[in-house]
PDB file of N, CA and C in Angstrom:
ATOM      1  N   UNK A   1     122.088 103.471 114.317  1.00  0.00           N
ATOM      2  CA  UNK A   1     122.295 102.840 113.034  1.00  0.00           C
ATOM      3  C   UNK A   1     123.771 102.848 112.648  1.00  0.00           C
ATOM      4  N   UNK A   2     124.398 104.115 112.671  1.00  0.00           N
ATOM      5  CA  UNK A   2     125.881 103.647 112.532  1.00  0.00           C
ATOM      6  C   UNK A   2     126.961 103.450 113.189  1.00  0.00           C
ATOM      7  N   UNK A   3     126.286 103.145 114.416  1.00  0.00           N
ATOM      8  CA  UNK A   3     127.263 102.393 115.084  1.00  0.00           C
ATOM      9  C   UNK A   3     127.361 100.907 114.841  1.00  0.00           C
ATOM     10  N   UNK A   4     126.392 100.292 114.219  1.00  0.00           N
ATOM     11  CA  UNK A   4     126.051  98.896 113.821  1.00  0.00           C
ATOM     12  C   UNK A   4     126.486  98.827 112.432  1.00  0.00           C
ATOM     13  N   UNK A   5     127.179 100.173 111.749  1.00  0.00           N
ATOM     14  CA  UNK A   5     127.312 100.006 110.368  1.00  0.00           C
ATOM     15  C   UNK A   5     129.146 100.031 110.482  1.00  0.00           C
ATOM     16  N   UNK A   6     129.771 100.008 111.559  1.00  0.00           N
ATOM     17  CA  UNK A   6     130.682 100.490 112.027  1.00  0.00           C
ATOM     18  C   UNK A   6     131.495  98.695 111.919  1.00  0.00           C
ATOM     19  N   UNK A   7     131.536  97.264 112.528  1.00  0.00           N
ATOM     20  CA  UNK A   7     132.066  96.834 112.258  1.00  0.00           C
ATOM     21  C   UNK A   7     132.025  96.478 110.575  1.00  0.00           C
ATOM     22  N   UNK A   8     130.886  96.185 109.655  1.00  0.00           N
ATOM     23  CA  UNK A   8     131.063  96.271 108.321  1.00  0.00           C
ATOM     24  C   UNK A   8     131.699  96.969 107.255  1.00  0.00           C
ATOM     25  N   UNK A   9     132.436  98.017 108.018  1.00  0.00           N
ATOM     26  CA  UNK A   9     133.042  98.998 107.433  1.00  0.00           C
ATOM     27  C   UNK A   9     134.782  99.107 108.353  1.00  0.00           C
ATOM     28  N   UNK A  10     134.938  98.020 108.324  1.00  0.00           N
ATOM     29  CA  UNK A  10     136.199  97.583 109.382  1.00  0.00           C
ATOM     30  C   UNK A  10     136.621  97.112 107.825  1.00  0.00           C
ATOM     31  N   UNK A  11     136.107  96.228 107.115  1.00  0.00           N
ATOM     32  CA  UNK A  11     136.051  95.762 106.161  1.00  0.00           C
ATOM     33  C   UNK A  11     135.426  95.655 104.671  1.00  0.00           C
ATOM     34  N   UNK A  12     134.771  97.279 104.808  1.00  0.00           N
ATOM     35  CA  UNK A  12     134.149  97.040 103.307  1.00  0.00           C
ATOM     36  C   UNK A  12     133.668  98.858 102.943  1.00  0.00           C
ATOM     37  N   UNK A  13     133.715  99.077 102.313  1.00  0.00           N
ATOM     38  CA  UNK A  13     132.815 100.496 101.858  1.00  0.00           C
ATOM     39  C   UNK A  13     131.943 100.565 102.160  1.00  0.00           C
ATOM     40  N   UNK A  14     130.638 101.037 102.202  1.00  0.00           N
ATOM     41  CA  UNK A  14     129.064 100.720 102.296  1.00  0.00           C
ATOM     42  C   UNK A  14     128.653 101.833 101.904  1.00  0.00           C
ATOM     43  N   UNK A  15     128.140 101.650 100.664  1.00  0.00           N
ATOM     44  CA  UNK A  15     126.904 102.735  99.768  1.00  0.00           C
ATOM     45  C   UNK A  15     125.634 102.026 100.585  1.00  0.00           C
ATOM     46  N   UNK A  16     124.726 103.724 100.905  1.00  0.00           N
ATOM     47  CA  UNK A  16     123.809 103.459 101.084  1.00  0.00           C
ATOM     48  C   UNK A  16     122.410 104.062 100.472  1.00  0.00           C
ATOM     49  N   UNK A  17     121.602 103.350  99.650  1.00  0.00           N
ATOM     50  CA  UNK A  17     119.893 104.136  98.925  1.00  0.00           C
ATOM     51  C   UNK A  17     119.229 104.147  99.649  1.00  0.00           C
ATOM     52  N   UNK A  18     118.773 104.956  99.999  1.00  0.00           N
ATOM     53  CA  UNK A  18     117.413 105.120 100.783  1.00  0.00           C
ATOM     54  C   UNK A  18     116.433 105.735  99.501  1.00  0.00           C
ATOM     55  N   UNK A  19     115.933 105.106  99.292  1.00  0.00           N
ATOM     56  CA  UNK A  19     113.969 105.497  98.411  1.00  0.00           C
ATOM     57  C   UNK A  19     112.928 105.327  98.915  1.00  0.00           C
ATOM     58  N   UNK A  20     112.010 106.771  99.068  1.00  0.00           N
ATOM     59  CA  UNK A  20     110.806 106.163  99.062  1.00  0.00           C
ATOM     60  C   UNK A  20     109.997 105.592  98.608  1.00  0.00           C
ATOM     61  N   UNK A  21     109.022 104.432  98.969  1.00  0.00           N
ATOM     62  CA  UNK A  21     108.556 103.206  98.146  1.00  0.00           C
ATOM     63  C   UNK A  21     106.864 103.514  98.383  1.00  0.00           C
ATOM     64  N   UNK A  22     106.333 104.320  99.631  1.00  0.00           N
ATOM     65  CA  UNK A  22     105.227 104.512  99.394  1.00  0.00           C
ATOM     66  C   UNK A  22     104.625 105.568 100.334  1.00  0.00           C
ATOM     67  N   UNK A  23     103.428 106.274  99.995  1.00  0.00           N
ATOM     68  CA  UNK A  23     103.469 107.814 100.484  1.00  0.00           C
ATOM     69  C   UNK A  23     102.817 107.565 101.996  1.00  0.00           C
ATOM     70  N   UNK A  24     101.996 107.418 101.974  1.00  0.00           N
ATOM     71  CA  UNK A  24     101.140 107.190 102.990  1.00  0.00           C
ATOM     72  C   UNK A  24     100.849 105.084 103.436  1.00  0.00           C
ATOM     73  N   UNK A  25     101.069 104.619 105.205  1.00  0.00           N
ATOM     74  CA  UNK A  25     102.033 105.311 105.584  1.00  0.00           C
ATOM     75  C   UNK A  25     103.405 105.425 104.646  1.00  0.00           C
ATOM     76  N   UNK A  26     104.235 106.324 105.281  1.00  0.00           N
ATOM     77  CA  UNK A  26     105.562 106.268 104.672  1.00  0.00           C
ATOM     78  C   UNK A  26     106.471 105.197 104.774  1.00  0.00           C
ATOM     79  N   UNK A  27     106.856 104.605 103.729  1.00  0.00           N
ATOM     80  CA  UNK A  27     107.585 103.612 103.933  1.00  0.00           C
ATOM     81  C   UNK A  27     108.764 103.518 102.714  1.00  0.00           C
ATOM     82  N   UNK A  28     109.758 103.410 103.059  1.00  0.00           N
ATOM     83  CA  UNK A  28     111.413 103.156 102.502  1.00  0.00           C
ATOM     84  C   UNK A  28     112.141 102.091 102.359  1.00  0.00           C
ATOM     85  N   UNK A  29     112.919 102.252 101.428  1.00  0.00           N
ATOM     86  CA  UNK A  29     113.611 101.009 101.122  1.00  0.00           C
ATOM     87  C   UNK A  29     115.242 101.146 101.133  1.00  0.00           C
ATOM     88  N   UNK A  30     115.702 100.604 101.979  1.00  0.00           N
ATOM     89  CA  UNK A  30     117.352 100.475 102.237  1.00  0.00           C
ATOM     90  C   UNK A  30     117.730  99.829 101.541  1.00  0.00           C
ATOM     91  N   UNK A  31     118.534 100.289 100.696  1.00  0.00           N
ATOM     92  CA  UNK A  31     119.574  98.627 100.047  1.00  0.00           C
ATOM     93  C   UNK A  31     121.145  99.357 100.351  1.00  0.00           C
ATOM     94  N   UNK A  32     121.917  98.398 100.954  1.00  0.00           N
ATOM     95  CA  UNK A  32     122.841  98.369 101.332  1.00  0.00           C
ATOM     96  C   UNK A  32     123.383  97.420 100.349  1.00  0.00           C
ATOM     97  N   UNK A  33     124.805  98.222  99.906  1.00  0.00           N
ATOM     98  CA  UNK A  33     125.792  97.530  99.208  1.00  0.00           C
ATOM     99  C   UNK A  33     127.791  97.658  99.725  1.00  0.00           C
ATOM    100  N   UNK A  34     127.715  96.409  99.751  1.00  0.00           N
ATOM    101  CA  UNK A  34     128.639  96.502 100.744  1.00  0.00           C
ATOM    102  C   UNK A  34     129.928  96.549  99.865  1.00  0.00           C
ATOM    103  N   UNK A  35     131.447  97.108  99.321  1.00  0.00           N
ATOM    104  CA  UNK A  35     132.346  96.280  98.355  1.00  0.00           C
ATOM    105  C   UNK A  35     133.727  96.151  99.449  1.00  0.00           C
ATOM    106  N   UNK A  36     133.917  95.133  99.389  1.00  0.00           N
ATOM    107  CA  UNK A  36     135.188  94.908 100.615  1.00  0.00           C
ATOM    108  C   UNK A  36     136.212  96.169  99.991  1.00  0.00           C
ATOM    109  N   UNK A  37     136.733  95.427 101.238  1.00  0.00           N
ATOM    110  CA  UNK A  37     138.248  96.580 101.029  1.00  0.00           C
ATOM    111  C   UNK A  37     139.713  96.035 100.179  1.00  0.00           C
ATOM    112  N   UNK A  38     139.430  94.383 100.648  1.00  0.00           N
ATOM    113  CA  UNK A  38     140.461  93.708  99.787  1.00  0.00           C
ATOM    114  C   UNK A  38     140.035  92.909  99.169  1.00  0.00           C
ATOM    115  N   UNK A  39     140.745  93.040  97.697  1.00  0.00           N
ATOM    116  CA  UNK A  39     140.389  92.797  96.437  1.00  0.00           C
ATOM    117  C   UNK A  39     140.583  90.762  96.535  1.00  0.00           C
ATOM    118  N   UNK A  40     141.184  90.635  97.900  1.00  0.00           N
ATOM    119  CA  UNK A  40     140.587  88.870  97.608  1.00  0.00           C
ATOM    120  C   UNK A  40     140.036  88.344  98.242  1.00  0.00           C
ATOM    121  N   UNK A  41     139.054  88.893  98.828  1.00  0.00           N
ATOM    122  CA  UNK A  41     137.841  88.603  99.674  1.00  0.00           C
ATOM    123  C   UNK A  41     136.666  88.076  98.702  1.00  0.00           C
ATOM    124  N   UNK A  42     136.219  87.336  99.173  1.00  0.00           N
ATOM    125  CA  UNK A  42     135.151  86.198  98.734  1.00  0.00           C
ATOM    126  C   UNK A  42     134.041  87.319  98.475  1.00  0.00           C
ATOM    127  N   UNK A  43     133.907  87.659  96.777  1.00  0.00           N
ATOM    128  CA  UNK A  43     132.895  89.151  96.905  1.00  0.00           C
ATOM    129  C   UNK A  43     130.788  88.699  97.015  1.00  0.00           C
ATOM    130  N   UNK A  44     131.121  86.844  97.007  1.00  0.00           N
ATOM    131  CA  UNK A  44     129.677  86.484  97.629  1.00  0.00           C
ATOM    132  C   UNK A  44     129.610  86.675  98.684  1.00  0.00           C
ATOM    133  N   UNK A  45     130.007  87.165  99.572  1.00  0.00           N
ATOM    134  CA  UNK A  45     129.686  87.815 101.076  1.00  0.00           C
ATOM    135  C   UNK A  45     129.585  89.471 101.211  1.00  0.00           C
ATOM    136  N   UNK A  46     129.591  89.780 100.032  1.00  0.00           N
ATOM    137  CA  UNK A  46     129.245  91.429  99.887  1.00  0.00           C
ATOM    138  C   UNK A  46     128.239  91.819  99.015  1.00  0.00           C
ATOM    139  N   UNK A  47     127.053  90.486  98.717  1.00  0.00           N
ATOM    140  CA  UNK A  47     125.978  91.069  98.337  1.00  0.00           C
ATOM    141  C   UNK A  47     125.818  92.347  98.357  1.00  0.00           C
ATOM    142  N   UNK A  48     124.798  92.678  97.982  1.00  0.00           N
ATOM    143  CA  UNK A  48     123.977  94.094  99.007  1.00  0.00           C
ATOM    144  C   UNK A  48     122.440  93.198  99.267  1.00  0.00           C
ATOM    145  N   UNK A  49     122.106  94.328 100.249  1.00  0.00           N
ATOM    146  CA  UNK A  49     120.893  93.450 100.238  1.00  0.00           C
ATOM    147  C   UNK A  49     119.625  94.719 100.745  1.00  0.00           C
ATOM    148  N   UNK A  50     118.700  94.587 100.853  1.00  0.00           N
ATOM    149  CA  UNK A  50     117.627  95.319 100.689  1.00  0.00           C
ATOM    150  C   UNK A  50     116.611  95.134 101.892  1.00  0.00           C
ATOM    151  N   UNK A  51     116.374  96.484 102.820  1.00  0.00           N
ATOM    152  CA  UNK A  51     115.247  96.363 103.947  1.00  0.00           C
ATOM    153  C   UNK A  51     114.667  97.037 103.353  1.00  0.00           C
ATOM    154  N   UNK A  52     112.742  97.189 103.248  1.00  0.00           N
ATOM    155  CA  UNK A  52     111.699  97.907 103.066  1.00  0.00           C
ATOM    156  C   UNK A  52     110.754  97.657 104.261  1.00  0.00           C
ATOM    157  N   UNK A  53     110.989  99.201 104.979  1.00  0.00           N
ATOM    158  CA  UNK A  53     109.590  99.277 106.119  1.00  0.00           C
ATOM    159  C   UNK A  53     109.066 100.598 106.040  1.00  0.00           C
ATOM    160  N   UNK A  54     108.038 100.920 107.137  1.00  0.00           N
ATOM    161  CA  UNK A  54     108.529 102.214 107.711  1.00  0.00           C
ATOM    162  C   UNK A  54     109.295 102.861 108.514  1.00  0.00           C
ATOM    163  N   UNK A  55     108.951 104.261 108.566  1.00  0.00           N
ATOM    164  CA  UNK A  55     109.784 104.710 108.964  1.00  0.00           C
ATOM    165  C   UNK A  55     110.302 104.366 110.644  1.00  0.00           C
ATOM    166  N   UNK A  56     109.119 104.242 111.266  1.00  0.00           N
ATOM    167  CA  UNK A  56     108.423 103.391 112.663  1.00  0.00           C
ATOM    168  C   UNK A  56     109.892 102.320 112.895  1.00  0.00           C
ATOM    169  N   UNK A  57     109.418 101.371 112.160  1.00  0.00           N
ATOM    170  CA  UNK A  57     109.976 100.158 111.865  1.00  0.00           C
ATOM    171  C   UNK A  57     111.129 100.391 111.529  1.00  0.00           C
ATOM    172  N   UNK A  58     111.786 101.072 111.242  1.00  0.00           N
ATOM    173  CA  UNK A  58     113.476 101.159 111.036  1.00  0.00           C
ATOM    174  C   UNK A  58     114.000 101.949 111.959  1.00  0.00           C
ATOM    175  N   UNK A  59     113.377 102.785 112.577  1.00  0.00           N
ATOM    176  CA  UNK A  59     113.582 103.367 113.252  1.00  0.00           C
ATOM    177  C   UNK A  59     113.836 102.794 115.289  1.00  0.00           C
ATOM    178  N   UNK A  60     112.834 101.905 115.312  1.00  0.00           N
ATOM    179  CA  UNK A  60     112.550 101.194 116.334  1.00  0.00           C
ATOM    180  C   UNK A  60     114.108 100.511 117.031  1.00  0.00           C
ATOM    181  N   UNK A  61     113.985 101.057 118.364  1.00  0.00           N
ATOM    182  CA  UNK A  61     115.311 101.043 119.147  1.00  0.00           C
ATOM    183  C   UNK A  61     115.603  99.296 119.368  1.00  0.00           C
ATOM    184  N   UNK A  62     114.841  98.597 119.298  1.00  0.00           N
ATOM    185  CA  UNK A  62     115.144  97.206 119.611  1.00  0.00           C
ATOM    186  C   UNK A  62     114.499  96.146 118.472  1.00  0.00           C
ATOM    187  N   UNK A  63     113.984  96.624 117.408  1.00  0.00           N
ATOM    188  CA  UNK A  63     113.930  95.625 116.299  1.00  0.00           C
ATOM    189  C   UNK A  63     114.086  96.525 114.463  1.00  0.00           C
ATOM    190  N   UNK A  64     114.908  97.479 114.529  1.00  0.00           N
ATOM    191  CA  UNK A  64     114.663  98.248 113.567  1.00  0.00           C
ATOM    192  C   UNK A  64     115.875  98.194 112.784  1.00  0.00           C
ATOM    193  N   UNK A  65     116.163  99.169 111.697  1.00  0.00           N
ATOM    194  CA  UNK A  65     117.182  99.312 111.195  1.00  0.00           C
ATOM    195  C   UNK A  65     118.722  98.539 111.113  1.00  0.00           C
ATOM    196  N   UNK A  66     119.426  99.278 112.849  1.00  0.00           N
ATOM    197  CA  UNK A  66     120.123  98.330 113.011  1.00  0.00           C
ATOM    198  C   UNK A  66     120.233  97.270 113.483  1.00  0.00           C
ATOM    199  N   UNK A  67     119.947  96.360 113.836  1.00  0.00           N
ATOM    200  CA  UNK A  67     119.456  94.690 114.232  1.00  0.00           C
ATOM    201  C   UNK A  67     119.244  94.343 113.052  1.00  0.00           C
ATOM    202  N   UNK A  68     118.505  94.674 111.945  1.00  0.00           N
ATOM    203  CA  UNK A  68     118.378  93.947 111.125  1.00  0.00           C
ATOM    204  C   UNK A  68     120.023  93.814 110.595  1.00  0.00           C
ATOM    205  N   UNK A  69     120.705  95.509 110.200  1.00  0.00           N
ATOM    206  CA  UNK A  69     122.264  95.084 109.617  1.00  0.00           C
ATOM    207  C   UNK A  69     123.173  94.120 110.322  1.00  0.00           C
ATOM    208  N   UNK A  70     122.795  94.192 111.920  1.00  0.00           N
ATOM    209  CA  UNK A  70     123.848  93.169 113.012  1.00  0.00           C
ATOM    210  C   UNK A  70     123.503  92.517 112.524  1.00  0.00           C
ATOM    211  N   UNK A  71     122.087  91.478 111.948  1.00  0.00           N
ATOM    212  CA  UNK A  71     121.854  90.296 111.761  1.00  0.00           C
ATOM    213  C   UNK A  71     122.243  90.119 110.754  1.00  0.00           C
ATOM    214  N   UNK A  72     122.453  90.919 109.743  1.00  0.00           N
ATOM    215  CA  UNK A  72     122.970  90.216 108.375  1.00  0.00           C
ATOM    216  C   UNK A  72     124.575  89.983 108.457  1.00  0.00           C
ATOM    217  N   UNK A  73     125.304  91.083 109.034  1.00  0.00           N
ATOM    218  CA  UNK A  73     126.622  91.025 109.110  1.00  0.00           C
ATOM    219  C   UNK A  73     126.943  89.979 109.772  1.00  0.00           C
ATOM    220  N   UNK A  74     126.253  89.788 111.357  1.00  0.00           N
ATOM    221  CA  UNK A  74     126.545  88.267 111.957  1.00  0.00           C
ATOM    222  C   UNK A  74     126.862  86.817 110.708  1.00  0.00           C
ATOM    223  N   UNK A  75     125.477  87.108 110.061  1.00  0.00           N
ATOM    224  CA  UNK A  75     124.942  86.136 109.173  1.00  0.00           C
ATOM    225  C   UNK A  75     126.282  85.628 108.186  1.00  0.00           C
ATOM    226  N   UNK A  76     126.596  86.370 107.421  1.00  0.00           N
ATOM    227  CA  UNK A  76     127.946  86.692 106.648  1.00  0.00           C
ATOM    228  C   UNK A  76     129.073  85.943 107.414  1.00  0.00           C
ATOM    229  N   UNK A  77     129.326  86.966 108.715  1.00  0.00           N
ATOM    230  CA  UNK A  77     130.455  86.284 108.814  1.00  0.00           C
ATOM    231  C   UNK A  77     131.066  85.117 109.626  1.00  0.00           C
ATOM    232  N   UNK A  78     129.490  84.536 110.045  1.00  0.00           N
ATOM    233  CA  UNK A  78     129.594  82.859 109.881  1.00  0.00           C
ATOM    234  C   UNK A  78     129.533  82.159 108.717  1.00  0.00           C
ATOM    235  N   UNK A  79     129.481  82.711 108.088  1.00  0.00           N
ATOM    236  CA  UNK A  79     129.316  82.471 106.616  1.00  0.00           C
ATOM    237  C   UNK A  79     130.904  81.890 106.383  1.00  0.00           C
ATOM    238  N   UNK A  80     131.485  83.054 106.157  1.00  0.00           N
ATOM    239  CA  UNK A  80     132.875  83.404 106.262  1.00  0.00           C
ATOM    240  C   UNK A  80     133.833  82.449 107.132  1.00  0.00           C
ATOM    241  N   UNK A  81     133.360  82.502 108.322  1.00  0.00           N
ATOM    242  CA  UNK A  81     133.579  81.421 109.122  1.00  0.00           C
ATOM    243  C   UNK A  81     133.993  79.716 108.670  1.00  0.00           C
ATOM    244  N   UNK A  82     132.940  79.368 108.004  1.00  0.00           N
ATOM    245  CA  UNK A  82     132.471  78.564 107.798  1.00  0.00           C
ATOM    246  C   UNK A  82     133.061  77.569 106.497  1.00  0.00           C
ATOM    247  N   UNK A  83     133.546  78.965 105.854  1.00  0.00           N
ATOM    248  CA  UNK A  83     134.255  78.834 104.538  1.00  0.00           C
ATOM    249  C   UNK A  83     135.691  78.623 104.848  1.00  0.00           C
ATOM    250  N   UNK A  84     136.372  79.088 106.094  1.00  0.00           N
ATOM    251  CA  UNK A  84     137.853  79.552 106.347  1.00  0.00           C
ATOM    252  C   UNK A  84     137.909  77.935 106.843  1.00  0.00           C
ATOM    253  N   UNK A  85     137.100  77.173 107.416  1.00  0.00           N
ATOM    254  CA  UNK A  85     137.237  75.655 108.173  1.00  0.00           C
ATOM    255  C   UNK A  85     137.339  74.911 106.970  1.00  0.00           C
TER     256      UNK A  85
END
């Protein structure tokens, strides 16, 4: 997980909540909030944004936790991309 939290933080702070959302199974809710580092960065690309699974499911070496953050960060910074053209 934080090695995937590692380029987003090339460029931004990252607070992270973890709550539990329900007892049995156990299941949690990530919200990641990202605040850049420079103050003129486009701060609609630093949403935060919010995963709820279990623990299973976030945990899971090839569709969990981090894949979901690669995919959002990818997501972003074609975003970003996209905006700089």
């Amino acid at each position: 997980m934080f090695r995937a939290l590692l380029p987003l933080l090339e460029k931004a702070t990252v607070t992270l909540i973890v709550t539990r959302v329900r007892e049995s199974p156990p299941q949690v809710r990530v919200t990641v909030i990202p605040k850049p580092n420079d103050e003129k960065a486009d701060k609609a690309l630093y949403r935060p944004f919010n995963v709820e699974a279990s623990i299973d499911e976030l945990e899971h070496p090839e569709e969990g936790f981090a894949k979901l953050l690669t995919a959002e960060r990818e997501s972003r910074t074609g975003v970003e991309a996209a905006i700089a053209n």
